[in-house]
Structures are given as C-alpha cells and as structure tokens.
Protein backbone atom coordinates (compact mmCIF):
# COMPACT_ATOMS: atom_id res chain seq x y z
CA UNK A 1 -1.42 -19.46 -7.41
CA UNK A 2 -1.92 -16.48 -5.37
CA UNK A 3 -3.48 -12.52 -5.29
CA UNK A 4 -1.59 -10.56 -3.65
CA UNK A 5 -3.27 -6.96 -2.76
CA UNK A 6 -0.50 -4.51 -0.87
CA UNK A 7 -1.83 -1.05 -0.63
CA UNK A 8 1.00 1.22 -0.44
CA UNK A 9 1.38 5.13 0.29
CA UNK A 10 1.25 7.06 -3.12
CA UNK A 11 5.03 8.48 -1.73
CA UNK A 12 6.57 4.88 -1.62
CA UNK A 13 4.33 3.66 -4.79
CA UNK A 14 6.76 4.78 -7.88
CA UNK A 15 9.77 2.38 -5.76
CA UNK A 16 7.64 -0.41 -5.27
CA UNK A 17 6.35 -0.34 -8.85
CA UNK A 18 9.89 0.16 -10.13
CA UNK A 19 11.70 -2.81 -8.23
CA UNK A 20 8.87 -5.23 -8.14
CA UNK A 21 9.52 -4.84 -12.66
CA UNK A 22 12.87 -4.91 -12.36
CA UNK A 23 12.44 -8.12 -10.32
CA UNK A 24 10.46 -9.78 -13.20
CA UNK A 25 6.96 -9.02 -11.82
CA UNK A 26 3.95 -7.47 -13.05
CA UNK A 27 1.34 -5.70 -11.38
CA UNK A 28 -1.87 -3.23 -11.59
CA UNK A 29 -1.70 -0.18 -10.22
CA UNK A 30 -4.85 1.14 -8.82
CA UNK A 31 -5.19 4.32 -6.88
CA UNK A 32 -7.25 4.21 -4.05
CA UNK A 33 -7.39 6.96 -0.55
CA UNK A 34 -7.12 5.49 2.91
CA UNK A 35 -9.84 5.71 5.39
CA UNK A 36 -8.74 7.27 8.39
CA UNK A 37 -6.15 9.69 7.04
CA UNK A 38 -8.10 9.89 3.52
CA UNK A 39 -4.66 10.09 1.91
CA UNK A 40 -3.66 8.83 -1.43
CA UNK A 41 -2.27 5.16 -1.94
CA UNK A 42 -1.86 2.81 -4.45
CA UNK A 43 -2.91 -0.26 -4.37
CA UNK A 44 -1.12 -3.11 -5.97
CA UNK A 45 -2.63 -6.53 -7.65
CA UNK A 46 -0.27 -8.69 -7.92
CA UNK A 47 -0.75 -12.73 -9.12
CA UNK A 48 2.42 -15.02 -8.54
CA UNK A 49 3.46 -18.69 -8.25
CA UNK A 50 2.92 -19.72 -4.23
CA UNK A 51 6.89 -19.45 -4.11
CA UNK A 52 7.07 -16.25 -5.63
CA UNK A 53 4.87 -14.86 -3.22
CA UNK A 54 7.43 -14.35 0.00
CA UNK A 55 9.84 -12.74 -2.28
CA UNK A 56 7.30 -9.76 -3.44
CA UNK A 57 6.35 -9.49 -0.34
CA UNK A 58 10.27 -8.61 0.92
CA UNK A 59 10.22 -6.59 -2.02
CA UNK A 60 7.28 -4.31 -1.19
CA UNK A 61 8.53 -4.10 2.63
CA UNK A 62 11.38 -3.23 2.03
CA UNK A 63 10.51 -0.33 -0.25
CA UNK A 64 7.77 0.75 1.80
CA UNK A 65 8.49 2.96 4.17
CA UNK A 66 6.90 4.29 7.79
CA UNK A 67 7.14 7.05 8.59
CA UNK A 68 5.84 10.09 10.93
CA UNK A 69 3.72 13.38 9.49
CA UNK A 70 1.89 15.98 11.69
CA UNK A 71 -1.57 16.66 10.28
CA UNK A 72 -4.18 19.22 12.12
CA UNK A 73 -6.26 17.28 14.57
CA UNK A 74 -8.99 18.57 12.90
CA UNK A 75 -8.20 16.43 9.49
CA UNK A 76 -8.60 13.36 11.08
CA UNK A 77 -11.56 11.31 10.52
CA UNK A 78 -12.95 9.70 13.71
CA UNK A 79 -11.35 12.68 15.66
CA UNK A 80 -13.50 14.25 18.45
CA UNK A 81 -11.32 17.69 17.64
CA UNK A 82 -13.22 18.33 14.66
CA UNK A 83 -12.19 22.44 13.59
CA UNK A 84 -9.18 22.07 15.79
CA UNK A 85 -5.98 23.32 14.66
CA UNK A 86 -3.24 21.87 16.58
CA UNK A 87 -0.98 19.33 14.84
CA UNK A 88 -1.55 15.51 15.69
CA UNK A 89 1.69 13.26 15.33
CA UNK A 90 0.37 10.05 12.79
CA UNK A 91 2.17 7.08 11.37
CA UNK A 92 1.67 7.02 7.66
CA UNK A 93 3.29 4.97 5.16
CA UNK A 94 4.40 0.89 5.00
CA UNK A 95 2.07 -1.42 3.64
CA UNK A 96 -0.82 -3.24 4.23
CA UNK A 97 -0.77 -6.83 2.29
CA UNK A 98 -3.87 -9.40 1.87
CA UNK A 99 -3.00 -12.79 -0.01
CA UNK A 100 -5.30 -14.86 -1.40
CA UNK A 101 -5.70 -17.97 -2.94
CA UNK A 102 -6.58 -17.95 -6.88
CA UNK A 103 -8.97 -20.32 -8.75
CA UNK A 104 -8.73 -19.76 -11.71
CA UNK A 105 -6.11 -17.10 -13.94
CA UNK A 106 -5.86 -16.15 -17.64
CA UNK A 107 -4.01 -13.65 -19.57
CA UNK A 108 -5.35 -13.29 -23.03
C-alpha cells in the first residue's frame, strides 16, 4: 500500500478532485500555499493499492496543468528586487507528487 501526496495549484485542484472520484478514488483535500510564489494549492492524500498508484498518478498529470503568469518582481520571495514593480515571467501550476510506502491503514 502506498501515500501518495501531489500538491496541486488551487486553479487545477477542482479537475483533479473531480476525475480522480469519478475514477473510483478517494482523497483529502488539504489546502496548503507554496513557498516561493506563496500561492494557494491543494494538496492531495491519497492511499491506493501499489498498482493503483501509476494510474492516479496519469490522472493528476494529466489534469494538472503548467502554465506561465507574470507576477511583480517584487512578490517573489527570495527575490533581490524587493519593492520592484516590473513583471517577472514564472512557471506556476503542474504537480509536485511524493509516494510513500504505508505500514499500516484503517478506515473506521
């Protein structure tokens, strides 16, 4: 049995959480905010079967989407253009996926 954790961009969340139920699997929704961009996501717990666990992962990639946005420079954390107002070109969106093994798993 495995955990899967995919945090997903809040834009892409409401398809992935759609598709991945109509597909027969459950998962908790959590919201969480990124790091650098300290934009919303949501981040998906997901525990399948070890041969379930290739197929939710095609399902969250493919409704996951990249994308670009232009963001002030200044909005950026890590950014040595703190105040500054000219737009910065970012990649936002996809998925970032962790899978881990499970020990133990009850539903009561």
């Amino acid at each position: 049995m495995k955990l899967i954790y995919a945090i997903v961009n809040n834009d892409d969340s409401h398809d992935v959480s759609s598709t991945l139920t109509r597909a027969g699997f459950f998962a908790t929704k959590l919201a969480s905010t990124g790091g650098f961009l300290m934009a919303g996501n949501t981040t998906f717990l997901i525990c399948a079967e070890n041969d379930k666990v290739d197929e939710i992962i095609g399902i969250i990639k493919e409704r996951s989407r990249r994308r670009k946005q232009y963001m002030p420079a200044g909005n950026i954390v890590g950014s040595e253009m703190h105040g500054a107002s000219f737009p910065v070109e970012v990649s936002v969106g996809g998925a970032t996926i962790f899978v881990t093994d499970v020990e133990r798993f009850e539903k009561v």
